[in-house]
C-alpha atoms as a PDB file:
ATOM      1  CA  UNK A   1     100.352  -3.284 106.322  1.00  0.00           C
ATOM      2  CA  UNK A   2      98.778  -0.225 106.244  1.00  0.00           C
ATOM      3  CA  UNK A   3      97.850   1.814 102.984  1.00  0.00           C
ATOM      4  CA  UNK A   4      95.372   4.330 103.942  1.00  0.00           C
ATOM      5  CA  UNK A   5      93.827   5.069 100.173  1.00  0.00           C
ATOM      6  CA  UNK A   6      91.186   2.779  99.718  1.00  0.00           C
ATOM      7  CA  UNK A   7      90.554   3.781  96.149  1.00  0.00           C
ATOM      8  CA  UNK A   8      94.145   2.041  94.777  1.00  0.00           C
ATOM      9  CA  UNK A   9      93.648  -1.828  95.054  1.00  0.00           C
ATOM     10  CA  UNK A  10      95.976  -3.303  97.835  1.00  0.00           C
ATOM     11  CA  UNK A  11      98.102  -6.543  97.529  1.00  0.00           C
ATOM     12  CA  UNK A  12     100.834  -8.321  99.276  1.00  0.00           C
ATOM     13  CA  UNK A  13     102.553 -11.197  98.855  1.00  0.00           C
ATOM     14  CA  UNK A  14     104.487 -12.891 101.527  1.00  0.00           C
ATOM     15  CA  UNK A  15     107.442 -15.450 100.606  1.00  0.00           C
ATOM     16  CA  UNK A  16     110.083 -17.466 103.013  1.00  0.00           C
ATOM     17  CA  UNK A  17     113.369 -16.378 103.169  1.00  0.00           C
ATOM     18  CA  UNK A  18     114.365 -19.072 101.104  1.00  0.00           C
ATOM     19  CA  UNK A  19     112.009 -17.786  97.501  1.00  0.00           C
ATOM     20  CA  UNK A  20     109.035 -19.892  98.369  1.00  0.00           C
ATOM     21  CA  UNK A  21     105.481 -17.606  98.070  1.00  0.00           C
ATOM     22  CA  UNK A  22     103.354 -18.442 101.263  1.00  0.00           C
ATOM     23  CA  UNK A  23     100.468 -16.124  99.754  1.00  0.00           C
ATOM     24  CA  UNK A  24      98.720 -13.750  98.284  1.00  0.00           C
ATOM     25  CA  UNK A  25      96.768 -11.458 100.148  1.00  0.00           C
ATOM     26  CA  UNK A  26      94.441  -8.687  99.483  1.00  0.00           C
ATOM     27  CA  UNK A  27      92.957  -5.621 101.090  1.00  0.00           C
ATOM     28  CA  UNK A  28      89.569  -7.172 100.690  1.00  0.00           C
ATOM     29  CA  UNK A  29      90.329 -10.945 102.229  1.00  0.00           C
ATOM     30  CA  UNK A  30      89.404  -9.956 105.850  1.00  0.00           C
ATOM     31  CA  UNK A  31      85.680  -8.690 104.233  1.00  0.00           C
ATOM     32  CA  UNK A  32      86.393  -5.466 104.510  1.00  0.00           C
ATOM     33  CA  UNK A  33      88.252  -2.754 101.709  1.00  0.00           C
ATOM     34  CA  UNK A  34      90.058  -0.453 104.387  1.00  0.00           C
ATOM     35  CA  UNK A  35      93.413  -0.063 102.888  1.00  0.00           C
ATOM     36  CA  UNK A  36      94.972  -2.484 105.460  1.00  0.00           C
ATOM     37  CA  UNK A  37      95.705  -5.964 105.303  1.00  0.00           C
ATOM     38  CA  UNK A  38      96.340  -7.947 108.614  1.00  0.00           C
ATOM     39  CA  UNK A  39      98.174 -10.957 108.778  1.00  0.00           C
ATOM     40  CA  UNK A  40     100.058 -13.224 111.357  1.00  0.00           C
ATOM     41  CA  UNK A  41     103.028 -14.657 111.341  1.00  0.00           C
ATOM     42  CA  UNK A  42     103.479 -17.909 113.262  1.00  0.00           C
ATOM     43  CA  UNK A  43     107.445 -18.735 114.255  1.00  0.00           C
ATOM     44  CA  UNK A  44     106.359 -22.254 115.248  1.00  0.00           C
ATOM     45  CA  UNK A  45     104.298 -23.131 111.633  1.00  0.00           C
ATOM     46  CA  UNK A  46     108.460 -22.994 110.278  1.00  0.00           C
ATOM     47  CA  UNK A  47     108.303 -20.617 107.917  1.00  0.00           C
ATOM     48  CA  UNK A  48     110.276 -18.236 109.509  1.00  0.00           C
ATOM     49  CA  UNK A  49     112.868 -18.400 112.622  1.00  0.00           C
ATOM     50  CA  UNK A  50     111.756 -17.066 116.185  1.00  0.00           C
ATOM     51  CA  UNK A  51     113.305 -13.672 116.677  1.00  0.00           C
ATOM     52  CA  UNK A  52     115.578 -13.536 120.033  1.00  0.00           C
END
């Protein structure tokens, strides 16, 4: 996810299809305040299906 304005605070959480929250994450949890938070998302952890 990419904001851009790194004077606004940045915050995202991610939850399963099915309600459950898999985290919170912040602009600053990679060390660095950039207006972009990066995360992966594994298919084979089961938290989501593999797309076709």
């Amino acid at each position: 996810m990419k904001w851009g304005d790194t004077s606004d605070s940045l915050t995202l959480s991610v939850y399963t299809p099915s309600g459950s929250k898999l985290g919170t994450y912040h602009d600053s949890s990679d060390g660095s305040t950039n207006g972009r938070i990066r995360i992966n998302i594994n298919p084979s952890q089961g938290y989501v299906q593999q797309g076709t």
